[in-house]
C-alpha atoms as a PDB file:
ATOM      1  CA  UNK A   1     -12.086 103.600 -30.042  1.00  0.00           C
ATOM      2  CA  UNK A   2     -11.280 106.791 -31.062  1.00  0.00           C
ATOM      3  CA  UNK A   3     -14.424 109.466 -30.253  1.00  0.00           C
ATOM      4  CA  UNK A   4     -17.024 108.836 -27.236  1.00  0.00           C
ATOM      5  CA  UNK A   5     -20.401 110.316 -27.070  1.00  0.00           C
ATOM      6  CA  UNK A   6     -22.930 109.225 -23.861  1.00  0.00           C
ATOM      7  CA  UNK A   7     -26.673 110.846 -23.513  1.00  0.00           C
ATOM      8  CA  UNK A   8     -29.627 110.296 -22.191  1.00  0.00           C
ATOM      9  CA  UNK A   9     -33.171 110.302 -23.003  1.00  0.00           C
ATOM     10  CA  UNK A  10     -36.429 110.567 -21.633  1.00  0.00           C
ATOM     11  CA  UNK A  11     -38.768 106.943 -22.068  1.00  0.00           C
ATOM     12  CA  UNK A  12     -40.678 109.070 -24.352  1.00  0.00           C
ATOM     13  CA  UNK A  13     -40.973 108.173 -28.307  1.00  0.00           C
ATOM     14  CA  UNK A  14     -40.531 111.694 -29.320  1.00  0.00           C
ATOM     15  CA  UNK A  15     -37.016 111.483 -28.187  1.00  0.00           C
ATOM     16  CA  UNK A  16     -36.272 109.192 -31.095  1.00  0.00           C
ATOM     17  CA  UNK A  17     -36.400 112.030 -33.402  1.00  0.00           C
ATOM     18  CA  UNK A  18     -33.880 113.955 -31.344  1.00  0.00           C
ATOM     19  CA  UNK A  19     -31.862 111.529 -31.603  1.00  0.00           C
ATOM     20  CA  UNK A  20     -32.329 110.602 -35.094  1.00  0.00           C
ATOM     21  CA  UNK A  21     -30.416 114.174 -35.492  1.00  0.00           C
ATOM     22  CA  UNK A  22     -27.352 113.173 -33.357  1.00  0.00           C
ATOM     23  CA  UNK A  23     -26.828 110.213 -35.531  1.00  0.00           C
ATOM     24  CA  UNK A  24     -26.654 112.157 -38.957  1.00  0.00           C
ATOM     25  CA  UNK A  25     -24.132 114.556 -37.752  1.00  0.00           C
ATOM     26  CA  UNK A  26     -21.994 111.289 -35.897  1.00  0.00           C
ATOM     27  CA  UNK A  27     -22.563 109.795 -39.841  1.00  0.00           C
ATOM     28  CA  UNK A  28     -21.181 113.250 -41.400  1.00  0.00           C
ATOM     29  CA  UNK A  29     -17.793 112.702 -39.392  1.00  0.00           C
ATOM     30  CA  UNK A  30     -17.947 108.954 -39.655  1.00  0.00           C
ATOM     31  CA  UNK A  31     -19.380 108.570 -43.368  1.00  0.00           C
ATOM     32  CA  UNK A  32     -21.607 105.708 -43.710  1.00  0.00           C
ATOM     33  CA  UNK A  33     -22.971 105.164 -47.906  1.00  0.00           C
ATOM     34  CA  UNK A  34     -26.748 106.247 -47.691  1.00  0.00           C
ATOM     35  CA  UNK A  35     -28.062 102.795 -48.005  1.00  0.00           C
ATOM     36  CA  UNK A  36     -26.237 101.629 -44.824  1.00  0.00           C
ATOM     37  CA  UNK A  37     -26.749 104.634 -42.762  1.00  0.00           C
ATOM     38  CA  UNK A  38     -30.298 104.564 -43.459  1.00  0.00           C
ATOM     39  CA  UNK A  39     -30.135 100.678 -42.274  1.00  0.00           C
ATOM     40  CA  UNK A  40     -28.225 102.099 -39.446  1.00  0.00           C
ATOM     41  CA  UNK A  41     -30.889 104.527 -38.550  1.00  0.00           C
ATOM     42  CA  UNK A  42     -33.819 101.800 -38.910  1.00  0.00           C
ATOM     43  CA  UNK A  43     -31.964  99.687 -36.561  1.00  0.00           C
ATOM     44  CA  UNK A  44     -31.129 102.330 -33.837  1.00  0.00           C
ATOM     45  CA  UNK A  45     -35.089 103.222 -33.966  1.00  0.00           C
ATOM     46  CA  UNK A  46     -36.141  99.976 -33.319  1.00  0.00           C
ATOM     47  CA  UNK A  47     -33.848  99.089 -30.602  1.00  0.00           C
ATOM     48  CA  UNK A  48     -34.888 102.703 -29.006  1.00  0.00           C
ATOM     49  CA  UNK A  49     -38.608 101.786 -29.169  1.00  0.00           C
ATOM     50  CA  UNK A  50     -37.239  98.622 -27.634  1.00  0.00           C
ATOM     51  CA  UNK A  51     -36.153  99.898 -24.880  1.00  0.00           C
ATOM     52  CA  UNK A  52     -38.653 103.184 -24.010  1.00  0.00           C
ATOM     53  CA  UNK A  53     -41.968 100.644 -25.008  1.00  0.00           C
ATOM     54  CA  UNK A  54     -40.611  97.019 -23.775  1.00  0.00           C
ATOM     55  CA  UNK A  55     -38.169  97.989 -21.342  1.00  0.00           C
ATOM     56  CA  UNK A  56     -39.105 101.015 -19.679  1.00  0.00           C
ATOM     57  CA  UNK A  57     -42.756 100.567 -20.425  1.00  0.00           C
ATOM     58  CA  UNK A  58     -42.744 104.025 -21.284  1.00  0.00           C
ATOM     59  CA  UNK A  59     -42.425 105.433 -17.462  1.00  0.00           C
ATOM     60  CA  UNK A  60     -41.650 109.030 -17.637  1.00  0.00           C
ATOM     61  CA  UNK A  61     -39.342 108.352 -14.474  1.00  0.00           C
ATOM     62  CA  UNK A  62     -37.029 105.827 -16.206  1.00  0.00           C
ATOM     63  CA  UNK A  63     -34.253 107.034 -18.593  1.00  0.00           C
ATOM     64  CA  UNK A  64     -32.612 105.183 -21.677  1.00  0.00           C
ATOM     65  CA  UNK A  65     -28.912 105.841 -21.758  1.00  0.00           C
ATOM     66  CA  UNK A  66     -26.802 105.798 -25.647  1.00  0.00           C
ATOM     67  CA  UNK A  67     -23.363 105.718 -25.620  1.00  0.00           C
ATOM     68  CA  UNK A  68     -22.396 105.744 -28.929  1.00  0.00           C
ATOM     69  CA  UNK A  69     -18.031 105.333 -29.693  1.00  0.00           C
ATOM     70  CA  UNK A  70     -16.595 104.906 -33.162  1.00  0.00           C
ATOM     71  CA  UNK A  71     -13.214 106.022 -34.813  1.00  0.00           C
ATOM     72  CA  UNK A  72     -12.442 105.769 -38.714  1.00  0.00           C
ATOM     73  CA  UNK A  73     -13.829 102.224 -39.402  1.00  0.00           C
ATOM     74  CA  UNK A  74     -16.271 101.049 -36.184  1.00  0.00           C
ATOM     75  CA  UNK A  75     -19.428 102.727 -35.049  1.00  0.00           C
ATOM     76  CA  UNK A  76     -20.654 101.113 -31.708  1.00  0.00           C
ATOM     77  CA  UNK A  77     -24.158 102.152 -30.757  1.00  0.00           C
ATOM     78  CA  UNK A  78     -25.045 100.984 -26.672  1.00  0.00           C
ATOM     79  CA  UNK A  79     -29.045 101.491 -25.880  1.00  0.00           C
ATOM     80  CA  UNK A  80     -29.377 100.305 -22.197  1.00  0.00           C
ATOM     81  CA  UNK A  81     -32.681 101.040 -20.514  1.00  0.00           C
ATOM     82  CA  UNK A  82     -34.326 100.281 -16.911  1.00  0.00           C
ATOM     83  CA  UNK A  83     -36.721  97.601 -17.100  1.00  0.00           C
ATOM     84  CA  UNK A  84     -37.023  94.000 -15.801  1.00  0.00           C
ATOM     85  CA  UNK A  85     -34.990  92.576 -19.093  1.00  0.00           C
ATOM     86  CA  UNK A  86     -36.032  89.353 -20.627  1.00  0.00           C
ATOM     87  CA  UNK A  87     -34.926  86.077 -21.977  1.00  0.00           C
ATOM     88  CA  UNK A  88     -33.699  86.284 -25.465  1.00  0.00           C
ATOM     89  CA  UNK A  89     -34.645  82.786 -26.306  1.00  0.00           C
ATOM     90  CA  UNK A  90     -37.915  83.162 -25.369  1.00  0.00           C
ATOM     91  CA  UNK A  91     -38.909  85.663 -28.242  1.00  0.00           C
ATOM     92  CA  UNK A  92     -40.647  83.659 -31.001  1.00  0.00           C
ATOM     93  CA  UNK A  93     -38.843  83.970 -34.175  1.00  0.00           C
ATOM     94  CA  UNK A  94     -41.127  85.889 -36.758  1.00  0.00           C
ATOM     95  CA  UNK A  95     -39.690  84.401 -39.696  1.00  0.00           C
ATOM     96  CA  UNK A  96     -41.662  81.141 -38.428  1.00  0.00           C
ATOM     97  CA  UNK A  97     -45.112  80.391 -39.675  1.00  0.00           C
ATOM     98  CA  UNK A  98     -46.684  80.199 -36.187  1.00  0.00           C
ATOM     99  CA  UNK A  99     -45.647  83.764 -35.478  1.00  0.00           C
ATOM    100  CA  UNK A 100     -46.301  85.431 -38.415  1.00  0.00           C
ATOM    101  CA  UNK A 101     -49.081  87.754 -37.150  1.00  0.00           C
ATOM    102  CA  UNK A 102     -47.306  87.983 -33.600  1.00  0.00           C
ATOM    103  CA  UNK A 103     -45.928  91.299 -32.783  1.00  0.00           C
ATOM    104  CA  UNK A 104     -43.317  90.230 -30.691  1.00  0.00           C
ATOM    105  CA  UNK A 105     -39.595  89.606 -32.104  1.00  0.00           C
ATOM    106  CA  UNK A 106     -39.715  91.854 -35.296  1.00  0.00           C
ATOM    107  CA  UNK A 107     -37.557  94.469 -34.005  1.00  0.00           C
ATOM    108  CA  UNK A 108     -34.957  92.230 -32.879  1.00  0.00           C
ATOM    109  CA  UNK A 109     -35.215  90.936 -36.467  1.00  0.00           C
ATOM    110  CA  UNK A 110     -35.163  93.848 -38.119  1.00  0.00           C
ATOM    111  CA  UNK A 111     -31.746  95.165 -36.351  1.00  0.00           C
ATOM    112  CA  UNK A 112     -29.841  91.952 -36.645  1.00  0.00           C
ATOM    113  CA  UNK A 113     -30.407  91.686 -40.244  1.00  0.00           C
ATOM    114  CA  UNK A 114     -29.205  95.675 -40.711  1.00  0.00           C
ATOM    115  CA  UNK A 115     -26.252  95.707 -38.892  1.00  0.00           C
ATOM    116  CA  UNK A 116     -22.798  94.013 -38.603  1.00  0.00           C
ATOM    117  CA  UNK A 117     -22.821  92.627 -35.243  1.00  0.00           C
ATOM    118  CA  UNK A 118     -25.866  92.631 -32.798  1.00  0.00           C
ATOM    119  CA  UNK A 119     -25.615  92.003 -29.052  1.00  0.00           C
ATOM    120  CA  UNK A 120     -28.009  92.017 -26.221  1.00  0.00           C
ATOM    121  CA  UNK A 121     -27.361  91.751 -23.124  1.00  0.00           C
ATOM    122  CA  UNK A 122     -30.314  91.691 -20.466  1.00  0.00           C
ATOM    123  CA  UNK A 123     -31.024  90.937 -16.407  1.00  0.00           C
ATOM    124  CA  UNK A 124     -33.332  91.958 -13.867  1.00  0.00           C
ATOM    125  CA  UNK A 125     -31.764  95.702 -13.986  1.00  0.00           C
ATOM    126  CA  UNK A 126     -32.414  96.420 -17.587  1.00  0.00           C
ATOM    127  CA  UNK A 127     -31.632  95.403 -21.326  1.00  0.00           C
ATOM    128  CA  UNK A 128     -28.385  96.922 -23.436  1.00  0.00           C
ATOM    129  CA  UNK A 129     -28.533  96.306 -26.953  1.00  0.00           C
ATOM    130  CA  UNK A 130     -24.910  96.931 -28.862  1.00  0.00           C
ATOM    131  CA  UNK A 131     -25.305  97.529 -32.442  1.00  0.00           C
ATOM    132  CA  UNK A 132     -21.499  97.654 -34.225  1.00  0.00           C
ATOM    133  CA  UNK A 133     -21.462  98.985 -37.784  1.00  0.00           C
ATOM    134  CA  UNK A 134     -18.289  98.491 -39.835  1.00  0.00           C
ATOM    135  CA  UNK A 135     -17.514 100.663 -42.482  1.00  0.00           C
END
């Protein structure tokens, strides 16, 4: 891919916003429709909270790291935190009627239906989510 940007962040939830600012200027150079950036957005939120709630349990001593790579018509977003991971298959599905009022699986939900391709990738020494948007 053609530009590379890596950072890190603090397991806080105010760091969302901060980031939230990176993303529109990556979006001025890269050029996402509003609609789709906005989806975009949604979904990188979500997989942040993922990872600084669920993952790092929000421990001020952990870190979530972003790389984020794209050229003219691929935007790859990588959230990787430092928690325990999990077992994909063993988050109920919220579109079921059994889970309906369950909190646990929306996110994952909501980012695979607003982006392209979703990936997660998780073991005992953390979680990475990959979020690819095509333009």
């Amino acid at each position: 891919m053609g530009k590379n940007l890596s950072l890190k962040i603090k397991s806080d939830r105010t760091e969302i916003l901060k980031f939230e600012k990176v993303l529109e200027d990556i979006n001025s150079e890269f050029g996402l429709e509003h609609d789709r950036f906005i989806n975009c957005q949604i979904a990188v939120s979500e997989a942040l909270v993922n990872a600084i709630v669920h993952g790092n349990k929000e421990n001020p001593d952990k870190s979530v790291y972003i790389s984020i790579d794209y050229d003219n018509s691929v935007l790859e977003i990588r959230i990787k935190d430092e928690g325990k991971g999990f077992n994909m298959e063993e988050i109920p599905d919220p579109t079921k009627s059994d889970n309906l009022l369950k909190e646990h699986g929306r996110g994952l939900y909501i980012i695979k239906s607003l982006v392209d391709k979703f990936e997660c990738n998780s073991s005992e020494r953390g979680t990475e989510f990959v979020i690819t948007i095509e333009k």
